[in-house]
Protein backbone atom coordinates (compact mmCIF):
# COMPACT_ATOMS: atom_id res chain seq x y z
CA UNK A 1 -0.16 -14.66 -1.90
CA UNK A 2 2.26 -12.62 0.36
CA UNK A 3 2.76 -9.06 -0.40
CA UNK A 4 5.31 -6.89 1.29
CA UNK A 5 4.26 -3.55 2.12
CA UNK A 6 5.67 0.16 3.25
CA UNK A 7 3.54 2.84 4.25
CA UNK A 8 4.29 6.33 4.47
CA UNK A 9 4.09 9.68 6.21
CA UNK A 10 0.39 9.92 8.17
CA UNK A 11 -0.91 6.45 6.97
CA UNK A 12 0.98 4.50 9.22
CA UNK A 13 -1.50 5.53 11.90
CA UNK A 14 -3.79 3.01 9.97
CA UNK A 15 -2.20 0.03 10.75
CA UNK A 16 -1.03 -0.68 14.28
CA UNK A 17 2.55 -1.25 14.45
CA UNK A 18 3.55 -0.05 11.18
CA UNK A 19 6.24 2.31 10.87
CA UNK A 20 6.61 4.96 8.28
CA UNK A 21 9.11 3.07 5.49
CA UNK A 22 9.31 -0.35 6.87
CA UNK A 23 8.32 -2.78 5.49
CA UNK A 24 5.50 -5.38 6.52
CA UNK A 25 4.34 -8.68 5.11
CA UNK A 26 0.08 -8.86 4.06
CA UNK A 27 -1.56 -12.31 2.79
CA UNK A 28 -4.30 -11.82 0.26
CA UNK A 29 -6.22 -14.00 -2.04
CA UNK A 30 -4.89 -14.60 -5.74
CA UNK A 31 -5.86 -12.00 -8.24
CA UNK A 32 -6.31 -9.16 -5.45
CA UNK A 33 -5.66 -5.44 -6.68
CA UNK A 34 -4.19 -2.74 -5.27
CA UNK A 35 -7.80 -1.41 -4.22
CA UNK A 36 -8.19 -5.11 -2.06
CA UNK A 37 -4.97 -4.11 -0.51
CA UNK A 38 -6.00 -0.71 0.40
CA UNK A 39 -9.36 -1.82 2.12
CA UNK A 40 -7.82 -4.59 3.41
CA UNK A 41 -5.21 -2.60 5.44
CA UNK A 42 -8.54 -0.11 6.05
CA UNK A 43 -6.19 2.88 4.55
CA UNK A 44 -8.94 6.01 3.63
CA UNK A 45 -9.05 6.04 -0.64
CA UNK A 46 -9.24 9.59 -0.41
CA UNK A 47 -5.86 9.39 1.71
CA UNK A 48 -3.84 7.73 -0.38
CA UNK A 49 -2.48 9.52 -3.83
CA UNK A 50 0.54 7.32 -4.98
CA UNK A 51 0.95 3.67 -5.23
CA UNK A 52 4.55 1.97 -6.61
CA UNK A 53 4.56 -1.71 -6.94
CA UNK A 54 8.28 -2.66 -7.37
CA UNK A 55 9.17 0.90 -7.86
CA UNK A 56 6.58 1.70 -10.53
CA UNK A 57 3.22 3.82 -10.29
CA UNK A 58 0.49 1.75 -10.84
CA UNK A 59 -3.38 2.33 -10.65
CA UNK A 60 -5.74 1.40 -8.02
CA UNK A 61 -7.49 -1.58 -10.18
CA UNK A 62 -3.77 -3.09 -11.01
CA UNK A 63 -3.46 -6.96 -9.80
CA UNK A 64 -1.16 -7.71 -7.95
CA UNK A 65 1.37 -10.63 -7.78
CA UNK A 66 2.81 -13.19 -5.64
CA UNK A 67 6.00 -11.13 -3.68
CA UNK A 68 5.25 -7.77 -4.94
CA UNK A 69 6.46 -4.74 -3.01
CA UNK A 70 4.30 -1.99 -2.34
CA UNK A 71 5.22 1.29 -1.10
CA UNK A 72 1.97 3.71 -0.51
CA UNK A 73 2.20 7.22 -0.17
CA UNK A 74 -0.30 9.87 0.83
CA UNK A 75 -0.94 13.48 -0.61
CA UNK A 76 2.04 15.10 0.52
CA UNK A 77 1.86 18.98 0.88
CA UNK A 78 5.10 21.43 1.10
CA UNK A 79 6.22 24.61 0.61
């Protein structure tokens, strides 16, 4: 299934060529979850706080579908 993906702030450094908030395309198997996507793209767990598929949060173990978007972001600090 192809999934379209955005990373953001430091987690681009990840995946070579990705830029922060552009999208990519990613082919995984049928019934892969977010956490396949994450160690397929070999993003750090611990980096990575917020996950929206199609502009929703959704949980690490959530399954994904055929043409889902994915936007990941890391812990973001500010002050």
């Amino acid at each position: 299934m192809g999934i379209k993906v955005r990373l953001f702030a430091a987690l681009v450094v990840y995946v070579p060529g990705a830029k922060p908030g552009v999208s990519f395309e990613v082919e995984l198997p049928d019934g892969a979850s977010l956490s396949d996507l994450v160690s397929h793209l070999d993003l750090p767990q611990s980096e990575v706080k917020v996950i929206f598929i199609n502009g929703r949060a959704q949980p690490l173990h959530h399954k994904l579908q055929n043409n889902d978007e994915v936007g990941v972001f890391p812990l973001i600090a500010g002050g």
